[in-house]
N, C-alpha and C. Protein backbone atom coordinates (compact mmCIF):
# COMPACT_ATOMS: atom_id res chain seq x y z
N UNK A 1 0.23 -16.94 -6.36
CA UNK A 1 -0.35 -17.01 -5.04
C UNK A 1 -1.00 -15.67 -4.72
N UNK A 2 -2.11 -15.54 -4.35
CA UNK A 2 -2.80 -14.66 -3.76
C UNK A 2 -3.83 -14.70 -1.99
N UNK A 3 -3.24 -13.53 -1.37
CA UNK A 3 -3.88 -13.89 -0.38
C UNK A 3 -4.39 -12.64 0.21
N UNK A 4 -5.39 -12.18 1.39
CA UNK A 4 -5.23 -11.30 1.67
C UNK A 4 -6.08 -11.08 3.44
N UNK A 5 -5.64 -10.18 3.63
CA UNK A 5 -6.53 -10.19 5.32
C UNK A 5 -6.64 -7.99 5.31
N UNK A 6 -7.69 -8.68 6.61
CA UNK A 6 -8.32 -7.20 6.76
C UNK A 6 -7.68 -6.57 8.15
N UNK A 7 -7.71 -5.17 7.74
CA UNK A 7 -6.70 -4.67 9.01
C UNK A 7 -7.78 -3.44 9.62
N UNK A 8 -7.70 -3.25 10.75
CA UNK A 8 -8.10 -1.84 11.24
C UNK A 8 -7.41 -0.82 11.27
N UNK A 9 -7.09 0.29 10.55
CA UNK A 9 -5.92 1.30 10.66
C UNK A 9 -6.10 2.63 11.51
N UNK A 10 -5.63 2.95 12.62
CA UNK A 10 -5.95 4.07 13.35
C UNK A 10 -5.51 5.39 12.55
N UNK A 11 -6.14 6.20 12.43
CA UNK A 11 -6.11 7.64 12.02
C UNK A 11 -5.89 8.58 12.73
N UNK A 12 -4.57 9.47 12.45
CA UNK A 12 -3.99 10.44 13.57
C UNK A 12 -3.90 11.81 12.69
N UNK A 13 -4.79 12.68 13.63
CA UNK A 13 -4.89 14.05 12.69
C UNK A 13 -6.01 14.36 12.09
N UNK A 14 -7.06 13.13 11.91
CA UNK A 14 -8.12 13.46 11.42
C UNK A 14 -9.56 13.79 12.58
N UNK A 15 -10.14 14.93 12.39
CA UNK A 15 -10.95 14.87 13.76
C UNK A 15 -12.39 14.61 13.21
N UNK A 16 -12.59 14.00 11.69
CA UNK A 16 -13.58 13.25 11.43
C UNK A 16 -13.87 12.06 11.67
N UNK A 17 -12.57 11.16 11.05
CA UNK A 17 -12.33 9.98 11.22
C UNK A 17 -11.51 9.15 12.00
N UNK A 18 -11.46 8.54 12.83
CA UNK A 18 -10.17 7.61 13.60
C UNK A 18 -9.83 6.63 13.35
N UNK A 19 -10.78 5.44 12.28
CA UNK A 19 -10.28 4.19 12.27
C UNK A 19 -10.79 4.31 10.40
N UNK A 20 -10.09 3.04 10.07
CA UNK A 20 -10.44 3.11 8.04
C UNK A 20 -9.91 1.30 8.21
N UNK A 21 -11.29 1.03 8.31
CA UNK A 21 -11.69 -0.75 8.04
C UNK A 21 -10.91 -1.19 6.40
N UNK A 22 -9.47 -1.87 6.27
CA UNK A 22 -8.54 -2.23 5.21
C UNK A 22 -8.64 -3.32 4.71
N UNK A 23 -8.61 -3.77 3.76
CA UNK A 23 -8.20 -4.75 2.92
C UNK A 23 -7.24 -5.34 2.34
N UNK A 24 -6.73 -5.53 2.31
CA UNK A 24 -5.01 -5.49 1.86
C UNK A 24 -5.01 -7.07 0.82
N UNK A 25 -5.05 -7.00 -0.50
CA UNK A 25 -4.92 -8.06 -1.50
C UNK A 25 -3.27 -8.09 -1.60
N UNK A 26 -2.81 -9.39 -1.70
CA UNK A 26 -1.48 -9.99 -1.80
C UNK A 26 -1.37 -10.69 -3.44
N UNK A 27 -0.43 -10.28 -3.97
CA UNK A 27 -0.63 -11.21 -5.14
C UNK A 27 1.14 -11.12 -5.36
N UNK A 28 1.80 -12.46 -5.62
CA UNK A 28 2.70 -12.90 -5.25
C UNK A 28 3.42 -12.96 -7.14
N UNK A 29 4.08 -12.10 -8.03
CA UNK A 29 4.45 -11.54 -9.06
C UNK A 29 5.65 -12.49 -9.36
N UNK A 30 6.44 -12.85 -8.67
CA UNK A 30 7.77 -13.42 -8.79
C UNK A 30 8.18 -13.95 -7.22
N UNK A 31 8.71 -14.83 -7.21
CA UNK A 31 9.38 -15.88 -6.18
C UNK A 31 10.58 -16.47 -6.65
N UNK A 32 12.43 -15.69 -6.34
CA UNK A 32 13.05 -17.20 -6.45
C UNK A 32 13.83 -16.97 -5.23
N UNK A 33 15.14 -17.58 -5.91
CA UNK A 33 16.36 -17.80 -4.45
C UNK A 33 16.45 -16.19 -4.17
N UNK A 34 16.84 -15.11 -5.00
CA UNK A 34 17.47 -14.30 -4.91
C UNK A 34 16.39 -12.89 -5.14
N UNK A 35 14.95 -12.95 -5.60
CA UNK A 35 14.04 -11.73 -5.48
C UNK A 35 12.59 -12.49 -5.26
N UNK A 36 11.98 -11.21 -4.82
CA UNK A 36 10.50 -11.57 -4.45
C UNK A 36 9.77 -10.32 -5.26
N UNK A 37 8.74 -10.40 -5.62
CA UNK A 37 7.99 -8.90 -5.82
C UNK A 37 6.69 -9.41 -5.83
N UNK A 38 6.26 -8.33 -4.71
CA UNK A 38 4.75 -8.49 -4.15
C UNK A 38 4.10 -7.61 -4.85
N UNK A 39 3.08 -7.62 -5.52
CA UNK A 39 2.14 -6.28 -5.25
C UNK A 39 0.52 -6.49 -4.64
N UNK A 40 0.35 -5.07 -3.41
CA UNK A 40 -0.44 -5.09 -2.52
C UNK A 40 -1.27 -3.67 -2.83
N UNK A 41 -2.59 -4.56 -3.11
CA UNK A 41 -3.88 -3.41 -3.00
C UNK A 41 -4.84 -3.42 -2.28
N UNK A 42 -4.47 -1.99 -1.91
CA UNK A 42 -5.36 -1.82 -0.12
C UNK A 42 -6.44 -0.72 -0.72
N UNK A 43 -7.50 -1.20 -0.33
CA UNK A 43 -9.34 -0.98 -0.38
C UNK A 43 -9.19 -0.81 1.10
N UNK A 44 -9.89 0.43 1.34
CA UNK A 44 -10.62 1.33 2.46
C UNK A 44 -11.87 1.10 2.30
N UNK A 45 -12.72 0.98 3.56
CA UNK A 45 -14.08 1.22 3.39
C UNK A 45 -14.92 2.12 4.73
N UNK A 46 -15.70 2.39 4.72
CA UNK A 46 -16.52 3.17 5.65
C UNK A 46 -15.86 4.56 5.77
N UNK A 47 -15.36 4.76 4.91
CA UNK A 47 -14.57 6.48 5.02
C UNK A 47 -14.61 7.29 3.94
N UNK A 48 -15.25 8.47 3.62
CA UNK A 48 -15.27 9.30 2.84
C UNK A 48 -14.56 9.44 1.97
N UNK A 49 -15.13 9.01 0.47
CA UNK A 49 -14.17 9.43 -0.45
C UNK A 49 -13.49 8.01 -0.77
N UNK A 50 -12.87 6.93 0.55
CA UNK A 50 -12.15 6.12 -0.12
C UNK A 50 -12.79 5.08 -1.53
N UNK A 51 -14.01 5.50 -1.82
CA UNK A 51 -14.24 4.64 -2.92
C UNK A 51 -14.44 4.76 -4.21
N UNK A 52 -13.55 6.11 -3.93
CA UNK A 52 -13.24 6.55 -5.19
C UNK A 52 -11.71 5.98 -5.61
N UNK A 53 -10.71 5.89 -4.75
CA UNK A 53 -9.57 5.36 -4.85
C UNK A 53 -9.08 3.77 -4.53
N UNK A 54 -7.80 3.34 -5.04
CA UNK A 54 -7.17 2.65 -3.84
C UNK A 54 -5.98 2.74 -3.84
N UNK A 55 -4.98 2.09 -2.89
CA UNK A 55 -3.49 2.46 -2.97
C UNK A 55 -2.86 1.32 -3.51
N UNK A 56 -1.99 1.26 -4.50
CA UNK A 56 -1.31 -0.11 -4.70
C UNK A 56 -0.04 -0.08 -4.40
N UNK A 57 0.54 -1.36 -4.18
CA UNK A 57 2.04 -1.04 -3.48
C UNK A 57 2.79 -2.00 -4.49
N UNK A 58 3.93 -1.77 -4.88
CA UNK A 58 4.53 -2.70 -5.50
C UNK A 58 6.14 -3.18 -4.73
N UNK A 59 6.26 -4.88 -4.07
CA UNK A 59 7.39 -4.59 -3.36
C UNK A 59 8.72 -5.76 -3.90
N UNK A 60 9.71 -4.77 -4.37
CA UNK A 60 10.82 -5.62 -4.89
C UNK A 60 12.05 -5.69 -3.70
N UNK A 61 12.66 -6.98 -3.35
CA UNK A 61 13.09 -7.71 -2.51
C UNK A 61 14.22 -8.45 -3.17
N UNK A 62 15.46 -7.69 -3.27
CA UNK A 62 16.76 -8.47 -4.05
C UNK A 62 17.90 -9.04 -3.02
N UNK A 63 18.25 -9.87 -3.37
CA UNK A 63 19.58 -10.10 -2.82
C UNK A 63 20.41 -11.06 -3.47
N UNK A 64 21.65 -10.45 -3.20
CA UNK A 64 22.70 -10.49 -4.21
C UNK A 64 22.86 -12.16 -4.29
N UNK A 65 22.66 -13.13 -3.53
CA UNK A 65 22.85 -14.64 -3.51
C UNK A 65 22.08 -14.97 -2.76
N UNK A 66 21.48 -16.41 -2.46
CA UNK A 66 20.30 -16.97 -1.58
C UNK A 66 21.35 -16.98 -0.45
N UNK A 67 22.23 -17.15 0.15
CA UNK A 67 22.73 -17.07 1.45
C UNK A 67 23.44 -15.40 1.74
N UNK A 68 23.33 -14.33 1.11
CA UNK A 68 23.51 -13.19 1.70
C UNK A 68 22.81 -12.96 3.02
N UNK A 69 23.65 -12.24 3.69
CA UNK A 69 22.88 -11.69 4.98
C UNK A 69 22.26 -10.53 4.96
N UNK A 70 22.01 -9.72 3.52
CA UNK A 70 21.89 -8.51 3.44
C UNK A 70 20.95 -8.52 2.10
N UNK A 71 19.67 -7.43 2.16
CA UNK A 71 19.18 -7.53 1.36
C UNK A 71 18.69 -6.10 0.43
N UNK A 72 18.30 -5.56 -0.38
CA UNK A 72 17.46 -4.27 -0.83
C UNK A 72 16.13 -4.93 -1.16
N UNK A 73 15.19 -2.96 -0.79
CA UNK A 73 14.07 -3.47 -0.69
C UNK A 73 13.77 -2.36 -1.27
N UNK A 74 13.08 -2.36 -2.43
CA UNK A 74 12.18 -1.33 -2.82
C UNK A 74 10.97 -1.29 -2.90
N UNK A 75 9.88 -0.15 -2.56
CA UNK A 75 8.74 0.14 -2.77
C UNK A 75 8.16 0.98 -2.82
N UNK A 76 7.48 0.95 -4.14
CA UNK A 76 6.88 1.87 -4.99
C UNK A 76 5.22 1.90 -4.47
N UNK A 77 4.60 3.08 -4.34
CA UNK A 77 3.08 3.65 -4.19
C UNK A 77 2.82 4.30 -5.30
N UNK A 78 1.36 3.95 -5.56
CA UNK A 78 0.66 4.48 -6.85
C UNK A 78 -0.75 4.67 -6.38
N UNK A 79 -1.46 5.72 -6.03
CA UNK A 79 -2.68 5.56 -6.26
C UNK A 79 -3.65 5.56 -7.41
N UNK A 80 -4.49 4.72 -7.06
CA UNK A 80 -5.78 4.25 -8.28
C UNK A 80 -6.99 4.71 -8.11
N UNK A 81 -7.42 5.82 -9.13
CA UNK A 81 -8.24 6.09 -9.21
C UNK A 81 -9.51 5.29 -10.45
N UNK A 82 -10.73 4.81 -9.33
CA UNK A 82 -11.72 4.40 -9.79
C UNK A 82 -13.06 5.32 -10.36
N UNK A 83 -12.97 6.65 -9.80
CA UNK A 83 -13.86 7.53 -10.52
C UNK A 83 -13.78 8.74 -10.36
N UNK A 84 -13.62 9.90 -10.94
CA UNK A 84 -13.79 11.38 -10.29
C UNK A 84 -13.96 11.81 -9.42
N UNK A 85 -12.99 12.62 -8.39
CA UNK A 85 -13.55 13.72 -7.26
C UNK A 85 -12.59 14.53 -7.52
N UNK A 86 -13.11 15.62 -6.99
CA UNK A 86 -12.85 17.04 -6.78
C UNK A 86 -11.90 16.93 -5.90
N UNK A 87 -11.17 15.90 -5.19
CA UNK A 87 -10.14 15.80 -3.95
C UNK A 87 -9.28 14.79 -4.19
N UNK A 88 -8.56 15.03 -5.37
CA UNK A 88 -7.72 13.92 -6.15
C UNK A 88 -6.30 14.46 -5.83
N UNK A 89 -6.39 15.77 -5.55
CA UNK A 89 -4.93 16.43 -5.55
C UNK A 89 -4.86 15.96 -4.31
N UNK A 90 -6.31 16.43 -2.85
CA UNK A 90 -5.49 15.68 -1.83
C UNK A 90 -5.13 14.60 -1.23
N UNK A 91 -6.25 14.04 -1.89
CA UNK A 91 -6.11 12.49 -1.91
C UNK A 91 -4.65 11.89 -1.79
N UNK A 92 -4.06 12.05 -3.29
CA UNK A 92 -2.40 11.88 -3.96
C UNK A 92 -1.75 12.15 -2.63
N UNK A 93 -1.57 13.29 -2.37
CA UNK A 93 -0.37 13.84 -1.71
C UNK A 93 -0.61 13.67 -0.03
N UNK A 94 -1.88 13.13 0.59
CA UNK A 94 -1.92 12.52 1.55
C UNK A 94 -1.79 11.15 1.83
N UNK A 95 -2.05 10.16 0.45
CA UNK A 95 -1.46 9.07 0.32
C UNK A 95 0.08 8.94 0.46
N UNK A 96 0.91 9.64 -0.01
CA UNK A 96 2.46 9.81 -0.56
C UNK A 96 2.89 10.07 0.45
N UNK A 97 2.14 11.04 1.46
CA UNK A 97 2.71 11.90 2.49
C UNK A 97 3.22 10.62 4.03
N UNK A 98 2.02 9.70 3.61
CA UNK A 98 1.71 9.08 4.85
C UNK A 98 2.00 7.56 4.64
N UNK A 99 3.09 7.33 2.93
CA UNK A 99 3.85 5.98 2.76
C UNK A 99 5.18 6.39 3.28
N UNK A 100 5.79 7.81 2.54
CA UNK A 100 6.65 8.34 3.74
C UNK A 100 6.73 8.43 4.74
N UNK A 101 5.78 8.15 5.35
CA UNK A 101 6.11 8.59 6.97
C UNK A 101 6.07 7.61 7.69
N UNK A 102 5.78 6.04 7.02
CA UNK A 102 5.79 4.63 7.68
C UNK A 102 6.66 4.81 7.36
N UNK A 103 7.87 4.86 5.99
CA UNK A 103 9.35 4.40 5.73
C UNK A 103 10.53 5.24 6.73
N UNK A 104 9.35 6.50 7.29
CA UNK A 104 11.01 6.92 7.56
C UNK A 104 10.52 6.26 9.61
């Protein structure tokens, strides 16, 4: 299964940019009683630089029996680079910086 929808993301801190028009692809890896694993690749557009990259997310979803009330959730970020820039280091570590800072 694959699906995907477009998001508007507000930008805080940047006094170039404020909004980064998203994409977000769904592609559905595994489905049963007891795990799920998504992986999600989000395409930026109208913003400097993003087309050189994108972010992929990979999300694993366990639980110990289909009627637990309790579950783990892991997720992993990777950025993808589609071609050379000179702003790869900050690219990385402003991606990383700012999956941390939704989790915490």
């Amino acid at each position: 299964m694959i699906g995907q929808f477009s998001v508007v993301v507000s930008l805080k801190g940047n006094p170039f940019v404020k909004v980064a028009p998203t994409t977000k692809y769904f592609k559905v890896i595994e489905n049963t009683d007891t795990k799920v694993n998504l992986r999600v690749l989000n395409k930026v557009t109208n913003v400097p630089y993003c087309d050189s990259f994108a972010v992929e997310e990979d999300w694993l979803i366990l639980s110990p029996s289909p009627t637990a009330n309790c579950c783990m959730v892991r997720m992993m970020v990777q950025v993808i680079f589609y071609k050379s820039t000179m702003f790869k280091n900050k690219i990385t570590s402003n991606s990383i910086s700012g999956a941390k800072e939704v989790w915490d």
